[in-house]
Protein backbone atom coordinates (compact mmCIF):
# COMPACT_ATOMS: atom_id res chain seq x y z
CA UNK A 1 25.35 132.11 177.30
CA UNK A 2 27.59 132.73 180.54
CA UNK A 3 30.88 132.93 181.12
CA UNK A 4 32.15 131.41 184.48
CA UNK A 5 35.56 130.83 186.42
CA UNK A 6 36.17 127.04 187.19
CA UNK A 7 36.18 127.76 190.46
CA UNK A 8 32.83 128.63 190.05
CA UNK A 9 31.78 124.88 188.85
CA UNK A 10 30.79 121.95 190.34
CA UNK A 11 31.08 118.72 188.73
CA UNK A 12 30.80 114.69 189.60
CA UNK A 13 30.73 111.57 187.81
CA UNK A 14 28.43 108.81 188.39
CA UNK A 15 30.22 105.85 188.96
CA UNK A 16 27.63 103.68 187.15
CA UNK A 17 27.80 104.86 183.80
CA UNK A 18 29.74 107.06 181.97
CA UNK A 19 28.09 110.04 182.20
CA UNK A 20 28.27 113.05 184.88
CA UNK A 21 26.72 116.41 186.01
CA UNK A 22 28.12 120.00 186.32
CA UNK A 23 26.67 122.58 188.61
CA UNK A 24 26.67 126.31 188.54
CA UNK A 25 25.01 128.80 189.88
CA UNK A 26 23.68 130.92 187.43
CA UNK A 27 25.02 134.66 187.67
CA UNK A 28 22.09 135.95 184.98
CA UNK A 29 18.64 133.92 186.41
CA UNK A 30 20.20 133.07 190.05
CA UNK A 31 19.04 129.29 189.43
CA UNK A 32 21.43 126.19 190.43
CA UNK A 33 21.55 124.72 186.67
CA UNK A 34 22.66 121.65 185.89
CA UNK A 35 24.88 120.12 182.73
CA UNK A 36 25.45 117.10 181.21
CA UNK A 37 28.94 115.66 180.63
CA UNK A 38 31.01 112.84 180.76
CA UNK A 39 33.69 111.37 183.15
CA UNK A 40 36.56 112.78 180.94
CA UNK A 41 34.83 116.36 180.79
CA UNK A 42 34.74 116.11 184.43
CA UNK A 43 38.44 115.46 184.49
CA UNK A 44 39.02 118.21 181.93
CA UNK A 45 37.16 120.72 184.28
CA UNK A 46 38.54 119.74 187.71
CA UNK A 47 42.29 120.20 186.20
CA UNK A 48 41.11 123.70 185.50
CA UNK A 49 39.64 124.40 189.14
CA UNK A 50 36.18 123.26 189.51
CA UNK A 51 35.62 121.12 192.75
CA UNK A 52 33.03 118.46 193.47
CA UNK A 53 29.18 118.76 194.09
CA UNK A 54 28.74 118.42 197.54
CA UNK A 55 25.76 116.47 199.06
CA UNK A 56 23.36 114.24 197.30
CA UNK A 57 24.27 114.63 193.95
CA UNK A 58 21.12 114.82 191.65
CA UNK A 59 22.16 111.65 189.22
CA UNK A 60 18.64 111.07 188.99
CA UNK A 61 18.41 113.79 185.99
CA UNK A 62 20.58 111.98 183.86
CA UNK A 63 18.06 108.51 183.68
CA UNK A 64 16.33 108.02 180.30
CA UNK A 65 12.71 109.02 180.46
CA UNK A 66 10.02 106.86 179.45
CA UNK A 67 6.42 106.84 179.59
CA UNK A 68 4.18 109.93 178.62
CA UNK A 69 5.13 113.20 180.21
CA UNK A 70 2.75 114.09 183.59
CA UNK A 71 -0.06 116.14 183.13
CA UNK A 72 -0.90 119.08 185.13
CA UNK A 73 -3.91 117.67 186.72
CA UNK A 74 -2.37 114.66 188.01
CA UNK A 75 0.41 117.23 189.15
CA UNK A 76 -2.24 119.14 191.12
CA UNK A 77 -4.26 115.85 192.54
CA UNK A 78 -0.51 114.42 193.98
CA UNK A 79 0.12 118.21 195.27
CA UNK A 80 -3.98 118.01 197.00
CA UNK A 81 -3.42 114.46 198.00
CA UNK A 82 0.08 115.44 199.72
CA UNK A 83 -1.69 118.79 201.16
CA UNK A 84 -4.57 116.76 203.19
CA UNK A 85 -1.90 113.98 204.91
CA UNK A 86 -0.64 115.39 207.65
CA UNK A 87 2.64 113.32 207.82
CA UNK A 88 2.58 111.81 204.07
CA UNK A 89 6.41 109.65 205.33
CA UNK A 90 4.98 107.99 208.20
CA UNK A 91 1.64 106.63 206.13
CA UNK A 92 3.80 105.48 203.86
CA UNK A 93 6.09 103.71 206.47
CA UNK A 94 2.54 102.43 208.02
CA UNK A 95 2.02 100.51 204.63
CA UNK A 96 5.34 99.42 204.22
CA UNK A 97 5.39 97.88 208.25
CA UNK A 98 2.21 97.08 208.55
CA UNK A 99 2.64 93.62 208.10
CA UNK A 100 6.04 93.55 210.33
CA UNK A 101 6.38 92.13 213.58
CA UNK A 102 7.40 95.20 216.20
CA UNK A 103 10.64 95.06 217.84
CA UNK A 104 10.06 93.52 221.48
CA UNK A 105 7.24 91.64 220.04
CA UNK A 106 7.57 87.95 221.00
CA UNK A 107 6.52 85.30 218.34
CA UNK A 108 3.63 83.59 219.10
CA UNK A 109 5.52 80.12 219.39
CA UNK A 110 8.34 80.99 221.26
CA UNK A 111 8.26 80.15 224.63
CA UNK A 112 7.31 82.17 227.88
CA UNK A 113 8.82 82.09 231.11
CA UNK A 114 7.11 82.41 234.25
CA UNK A 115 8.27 82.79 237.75
């Protein structure tokens, strides 16, 4: 348990749901910790002081989970994976585009012009 100024909280709502997230950094384990609440708690603690998350706000933690939890060997073989692709974005983009025509590219039936 911690005791914090509102000044010292961060909060946002998501705007598809009712729920929201507070932020703090934690003065005991000097982690950014996050909290649920909900759009009138956010309210509540931005009349007292607290100001908005800024950036990407992490709404992500507040989806349901489903599915069995990860195990630590699949954990390590995405980490190994990730470790022997150089650029893991841009094979990823490869498979996306692959099968996109490249700007500048001319379709095969369009016409040509010749001098």
């Amino acid at each position: 348990m911690v005791t914090l100024r509102p000044k010292e909280v961060r909060c946002e709502a998501d705007p598809r749901t009712d729920e929201a997230l507070c932020e703090i950094n934690c003065p005991v384990c000097r982690r950014v910790v996050y909290a649920k609440t909900t759009h009138a708690g956010v309210k509540i603690i931005q009349a007292a002081g607290a100001v908005g998350i800024e950036g990407l706000v992490p709404f992500e933690l507040l989806e349901r989970r489903s599915g069995p939890p990860l195990l630590w060997d699949e954990i390590l073989d995405m980490l190994a994976d990730l470790d022997a692709t150089l650029y893991p974005q841009a094979e990823l983009a490869n498979q996306r585009y692959a099968g996109m025509p490249r700007t500048g590219d001319a379709p095969e039936d369009a016409p040509t012009r010749t001098q």
